[in-house]
N, C-alpha and C. Protein backbone atom coordinates (compact mmCIF):
# COMPACT_ATOMS: atom_id res chain seq x y z
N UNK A 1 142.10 61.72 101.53
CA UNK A 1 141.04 61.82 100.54
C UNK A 1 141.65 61.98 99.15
N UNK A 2 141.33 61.32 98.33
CA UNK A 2 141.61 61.37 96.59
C UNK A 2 140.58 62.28 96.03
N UNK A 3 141.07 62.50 95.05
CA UNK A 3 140.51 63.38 94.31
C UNK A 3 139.01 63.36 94.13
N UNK A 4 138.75 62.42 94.03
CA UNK A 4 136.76 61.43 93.30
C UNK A 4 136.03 61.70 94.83
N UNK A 5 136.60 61.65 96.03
CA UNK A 5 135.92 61.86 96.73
C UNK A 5 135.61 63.36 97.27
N UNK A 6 136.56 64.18 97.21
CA UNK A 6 136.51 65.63 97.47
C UNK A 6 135.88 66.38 96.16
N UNK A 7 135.61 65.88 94.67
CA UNK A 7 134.89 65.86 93.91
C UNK A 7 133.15 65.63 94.49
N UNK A 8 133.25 64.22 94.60
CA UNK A 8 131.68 63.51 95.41
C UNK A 8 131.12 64.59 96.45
N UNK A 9 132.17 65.11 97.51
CA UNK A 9 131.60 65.57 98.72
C UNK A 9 131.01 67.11 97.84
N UNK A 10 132.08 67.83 97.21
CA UNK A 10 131.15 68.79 97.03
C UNK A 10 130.07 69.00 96.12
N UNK A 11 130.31 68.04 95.17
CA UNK A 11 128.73 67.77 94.40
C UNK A 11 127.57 67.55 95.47
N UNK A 12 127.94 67.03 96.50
CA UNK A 12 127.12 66.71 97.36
C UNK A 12 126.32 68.06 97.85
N UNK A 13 127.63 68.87 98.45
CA UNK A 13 126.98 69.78 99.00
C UNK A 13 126.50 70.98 98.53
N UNK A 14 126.49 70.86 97.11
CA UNK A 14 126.18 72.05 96.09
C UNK A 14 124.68 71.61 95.57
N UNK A 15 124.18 69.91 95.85
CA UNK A 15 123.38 69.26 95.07
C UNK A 15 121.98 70.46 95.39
N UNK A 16 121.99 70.56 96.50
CA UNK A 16 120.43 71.09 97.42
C UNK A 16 120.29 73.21 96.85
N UNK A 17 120.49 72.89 94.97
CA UNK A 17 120.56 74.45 94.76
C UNK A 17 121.56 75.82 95.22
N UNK A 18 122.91 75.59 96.26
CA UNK A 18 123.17 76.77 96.60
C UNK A 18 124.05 76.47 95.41
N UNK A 19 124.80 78.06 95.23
CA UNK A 19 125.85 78.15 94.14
C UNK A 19 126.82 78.37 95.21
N UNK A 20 128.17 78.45 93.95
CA UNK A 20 129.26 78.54 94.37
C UNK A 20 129.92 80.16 94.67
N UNK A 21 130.62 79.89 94.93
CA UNK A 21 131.09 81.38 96.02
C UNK A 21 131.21 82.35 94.51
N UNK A 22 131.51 82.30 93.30
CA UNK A 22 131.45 83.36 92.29
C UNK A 22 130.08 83.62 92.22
N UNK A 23 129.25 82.89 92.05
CA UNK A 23 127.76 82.87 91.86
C UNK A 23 127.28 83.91 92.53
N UNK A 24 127.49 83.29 94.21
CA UNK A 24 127.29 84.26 95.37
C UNK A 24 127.93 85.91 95.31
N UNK A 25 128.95 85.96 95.19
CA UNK A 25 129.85 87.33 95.16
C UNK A 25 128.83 88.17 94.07
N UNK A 26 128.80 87.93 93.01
CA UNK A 26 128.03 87.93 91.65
C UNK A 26 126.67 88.45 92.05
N UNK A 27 126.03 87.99 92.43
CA UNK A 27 124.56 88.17 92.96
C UNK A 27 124.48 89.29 94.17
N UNK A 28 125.41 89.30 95.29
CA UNK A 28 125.45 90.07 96.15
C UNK A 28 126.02 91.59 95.31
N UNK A 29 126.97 91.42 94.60
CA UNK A 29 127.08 92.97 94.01
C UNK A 29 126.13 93.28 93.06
N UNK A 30 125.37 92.59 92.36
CA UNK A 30 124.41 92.94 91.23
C UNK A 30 123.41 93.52 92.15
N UNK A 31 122.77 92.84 93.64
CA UNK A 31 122.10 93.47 94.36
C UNK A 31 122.86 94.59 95.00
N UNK A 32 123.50 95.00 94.99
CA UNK A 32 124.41 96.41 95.74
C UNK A 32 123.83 97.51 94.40
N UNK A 33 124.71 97.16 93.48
CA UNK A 33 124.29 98.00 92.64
C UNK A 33 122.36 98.44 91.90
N UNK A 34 122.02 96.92 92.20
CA UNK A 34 120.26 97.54 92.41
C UNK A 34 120.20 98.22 93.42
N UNK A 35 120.25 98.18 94.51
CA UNK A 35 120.43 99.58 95.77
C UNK A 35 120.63 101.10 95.49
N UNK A 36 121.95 100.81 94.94
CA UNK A 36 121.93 102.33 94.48
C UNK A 36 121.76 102.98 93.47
N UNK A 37 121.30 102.46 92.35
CA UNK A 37 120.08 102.51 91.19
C UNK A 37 118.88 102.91 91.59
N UNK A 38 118.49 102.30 92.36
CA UNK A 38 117.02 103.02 93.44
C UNK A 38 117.73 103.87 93.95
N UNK A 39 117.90 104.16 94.51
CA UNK A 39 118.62 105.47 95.89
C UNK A 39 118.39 106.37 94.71
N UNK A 40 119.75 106.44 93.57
CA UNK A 40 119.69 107.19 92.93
C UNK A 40 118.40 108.03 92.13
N UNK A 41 117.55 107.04 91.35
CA UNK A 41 116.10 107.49 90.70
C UNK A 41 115.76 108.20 91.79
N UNK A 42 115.43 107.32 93.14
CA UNK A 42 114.82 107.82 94.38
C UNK A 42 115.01 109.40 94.52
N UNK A 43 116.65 109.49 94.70
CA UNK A 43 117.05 111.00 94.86
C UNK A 43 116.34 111.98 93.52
N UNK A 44 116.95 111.34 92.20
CA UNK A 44 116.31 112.19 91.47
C UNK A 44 114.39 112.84 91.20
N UNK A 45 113.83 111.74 91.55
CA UNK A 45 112.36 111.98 91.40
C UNK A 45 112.19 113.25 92.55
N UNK A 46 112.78 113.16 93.92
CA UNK A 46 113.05 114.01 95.01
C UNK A 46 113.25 115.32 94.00
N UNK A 47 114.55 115.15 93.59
CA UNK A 47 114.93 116.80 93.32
C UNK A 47 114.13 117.63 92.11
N UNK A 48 113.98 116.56 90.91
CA UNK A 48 113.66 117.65 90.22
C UNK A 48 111.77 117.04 89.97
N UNK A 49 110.96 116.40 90.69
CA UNK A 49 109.79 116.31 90.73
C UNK A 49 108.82 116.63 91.62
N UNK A 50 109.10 116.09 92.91
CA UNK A 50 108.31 116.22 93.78
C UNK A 50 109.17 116.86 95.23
N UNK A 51 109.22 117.63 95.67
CA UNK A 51 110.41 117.72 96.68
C UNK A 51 109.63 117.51 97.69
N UNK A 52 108.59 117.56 98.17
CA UNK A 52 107.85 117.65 99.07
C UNK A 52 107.78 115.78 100.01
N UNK A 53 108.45 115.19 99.27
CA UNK A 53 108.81 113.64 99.67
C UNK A 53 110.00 113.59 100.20
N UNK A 54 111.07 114.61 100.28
CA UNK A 54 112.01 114.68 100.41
C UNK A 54 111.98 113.82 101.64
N UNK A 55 111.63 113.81 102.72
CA UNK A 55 111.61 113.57 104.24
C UNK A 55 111.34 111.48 104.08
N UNK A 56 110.57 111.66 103.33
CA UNK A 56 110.16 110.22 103.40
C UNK A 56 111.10 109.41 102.24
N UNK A 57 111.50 110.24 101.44
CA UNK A 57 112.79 109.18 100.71
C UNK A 57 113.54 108.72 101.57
N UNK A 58 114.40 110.71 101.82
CA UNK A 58 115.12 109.97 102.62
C UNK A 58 115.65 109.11 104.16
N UNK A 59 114.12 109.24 104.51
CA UNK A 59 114.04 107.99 105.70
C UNK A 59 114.23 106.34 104.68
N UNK A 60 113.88 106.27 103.96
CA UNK A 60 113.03 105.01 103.68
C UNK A 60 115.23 104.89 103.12
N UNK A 61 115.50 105.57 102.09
CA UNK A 61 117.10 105.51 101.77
C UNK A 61 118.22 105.01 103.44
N UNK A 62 117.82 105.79 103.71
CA UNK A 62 119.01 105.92 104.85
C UNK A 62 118.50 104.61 106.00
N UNK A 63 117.51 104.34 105.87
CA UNK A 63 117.27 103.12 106.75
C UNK A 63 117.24 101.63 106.18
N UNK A 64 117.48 101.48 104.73
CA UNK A 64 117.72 100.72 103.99
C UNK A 64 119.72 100.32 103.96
N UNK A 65 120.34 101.51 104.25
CA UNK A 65 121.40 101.40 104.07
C UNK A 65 122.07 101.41 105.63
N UNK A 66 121.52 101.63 106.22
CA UNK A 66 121.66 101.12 108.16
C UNK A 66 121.52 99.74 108.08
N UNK A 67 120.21 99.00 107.46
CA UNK A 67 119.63 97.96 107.69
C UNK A 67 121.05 96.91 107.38
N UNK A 68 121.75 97.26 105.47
CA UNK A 68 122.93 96.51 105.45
C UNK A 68 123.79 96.81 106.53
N UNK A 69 124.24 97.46 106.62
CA UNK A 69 125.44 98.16 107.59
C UNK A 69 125.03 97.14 109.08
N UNK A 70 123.96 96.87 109.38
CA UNK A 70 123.84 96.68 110.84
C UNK A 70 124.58 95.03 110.16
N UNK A 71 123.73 94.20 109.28
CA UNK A 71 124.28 93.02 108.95
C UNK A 71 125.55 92.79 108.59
N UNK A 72 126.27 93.55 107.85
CA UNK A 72 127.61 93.15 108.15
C UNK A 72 128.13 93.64 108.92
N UNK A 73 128.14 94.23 110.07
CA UNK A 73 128.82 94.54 111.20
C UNK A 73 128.19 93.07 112.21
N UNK A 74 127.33 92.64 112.36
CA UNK A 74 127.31 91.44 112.79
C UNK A 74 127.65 90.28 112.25
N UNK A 75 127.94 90.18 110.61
CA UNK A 75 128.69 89.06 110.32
C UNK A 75 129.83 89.14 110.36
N UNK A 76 130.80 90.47 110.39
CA UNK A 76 132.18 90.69 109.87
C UNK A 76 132.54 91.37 111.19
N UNK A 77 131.93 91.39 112.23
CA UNK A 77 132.59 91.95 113.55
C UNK A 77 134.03 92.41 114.04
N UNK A 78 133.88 93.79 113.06
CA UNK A 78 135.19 94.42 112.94
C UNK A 78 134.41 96.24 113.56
N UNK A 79 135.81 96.85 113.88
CA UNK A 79 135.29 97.96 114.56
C UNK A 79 134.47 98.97 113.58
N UNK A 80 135.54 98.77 112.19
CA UNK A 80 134.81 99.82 110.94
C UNK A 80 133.76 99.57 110.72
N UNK A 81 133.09 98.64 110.90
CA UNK A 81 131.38 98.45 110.28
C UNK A 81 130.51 98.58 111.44
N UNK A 82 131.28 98.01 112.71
CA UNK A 82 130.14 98.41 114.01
C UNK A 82 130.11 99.92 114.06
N UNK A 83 131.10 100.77 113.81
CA UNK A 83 131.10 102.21 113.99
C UNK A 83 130.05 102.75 112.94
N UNK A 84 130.26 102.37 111.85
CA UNK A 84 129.75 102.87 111.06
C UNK A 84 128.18 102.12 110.88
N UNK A 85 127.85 100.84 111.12
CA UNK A 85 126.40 100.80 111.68
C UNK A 85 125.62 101.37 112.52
N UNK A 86 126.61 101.87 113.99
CA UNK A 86 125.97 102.78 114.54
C UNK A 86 125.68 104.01 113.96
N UNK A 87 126.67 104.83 113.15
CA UNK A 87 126.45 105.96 113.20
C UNK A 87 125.46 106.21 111.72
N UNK A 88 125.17 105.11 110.64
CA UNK A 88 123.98 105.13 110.00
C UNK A 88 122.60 105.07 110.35
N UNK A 89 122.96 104.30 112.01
CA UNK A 89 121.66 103.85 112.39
C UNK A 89 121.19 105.46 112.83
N UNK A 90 122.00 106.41 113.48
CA UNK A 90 121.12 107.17 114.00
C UNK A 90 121.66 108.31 112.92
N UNK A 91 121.80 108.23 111.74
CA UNK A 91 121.32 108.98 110.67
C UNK A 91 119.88 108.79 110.13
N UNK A 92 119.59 107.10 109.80
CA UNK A 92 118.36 106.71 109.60
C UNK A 92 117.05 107.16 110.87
N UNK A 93 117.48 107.15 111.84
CA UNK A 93 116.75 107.54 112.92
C UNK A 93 116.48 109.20 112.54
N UNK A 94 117.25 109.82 112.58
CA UNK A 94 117.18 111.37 112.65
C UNK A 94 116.06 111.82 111.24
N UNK A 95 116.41 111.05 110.16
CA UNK A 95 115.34 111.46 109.00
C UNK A 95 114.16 110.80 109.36
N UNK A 96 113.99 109.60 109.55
CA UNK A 96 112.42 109.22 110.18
C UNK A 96 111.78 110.51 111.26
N UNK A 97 112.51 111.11 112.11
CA UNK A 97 112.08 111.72 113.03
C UNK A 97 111.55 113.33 112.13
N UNK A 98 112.50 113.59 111.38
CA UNK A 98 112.52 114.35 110.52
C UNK A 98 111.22 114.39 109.24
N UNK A 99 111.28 112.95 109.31
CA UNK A 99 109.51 112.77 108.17
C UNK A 99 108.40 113.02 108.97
N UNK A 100 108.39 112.80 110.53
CA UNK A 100 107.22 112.46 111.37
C UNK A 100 107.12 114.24 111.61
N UNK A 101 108.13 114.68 111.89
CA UNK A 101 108.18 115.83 112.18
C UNK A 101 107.21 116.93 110.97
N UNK A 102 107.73 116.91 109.99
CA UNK A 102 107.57 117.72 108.73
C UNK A 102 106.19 117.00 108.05
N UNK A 103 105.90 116.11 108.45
CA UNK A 103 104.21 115.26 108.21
C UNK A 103 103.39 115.89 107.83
């Protein structure tokens, strides 16, 4: 393959809207950091406004951050993220039980 055609192919395959892998990287951390921009307000409205939500933040927090954790431990199927998906998952579990509880 020459140059014009490995040019052609990926115009091709970029044509149908996706971006390119900076684009992507780019977008995935801008959304990380919206995550914990919420978490954070989240926590703060908790502490110094209403504490009485405490239970339901932090279900709604901690099961948001299981939810990633479970996805890259199934895309990146390595032991550190399956361990640690499990053991968010039943952090997120324990505060849901903890909101239903304290209801």
């Amino acid at each position: 393959m020459d140059k014009n055609e490995i040019l052609a192919k990926s115009r091709q395959e970029n044509s149908n809207g996706d971006f390119d892998e900076k684009e992507k990287l780019v977008r995935i951390n801008g959304q990380s950091i919206g995550f914990l921009v919420v978490a954070a307000m989240l926590i703060l409205y908790v502490a110094f406004i209403d504490r009485t939500q405490y239970e339901a933040v932090s279900a709604i927090l901690w099961s948001g951050i299981a939810a990633a954790n479970i996805y890259e431990a199934i895309k990146v199927r390595k032991p550190f993220y399956i361990f640690a998906a499990i053991a968010l998952t039943f952090v997120a579990i324990g505060h849901i039980v903890l909101f239903f509880k304290y209801r």
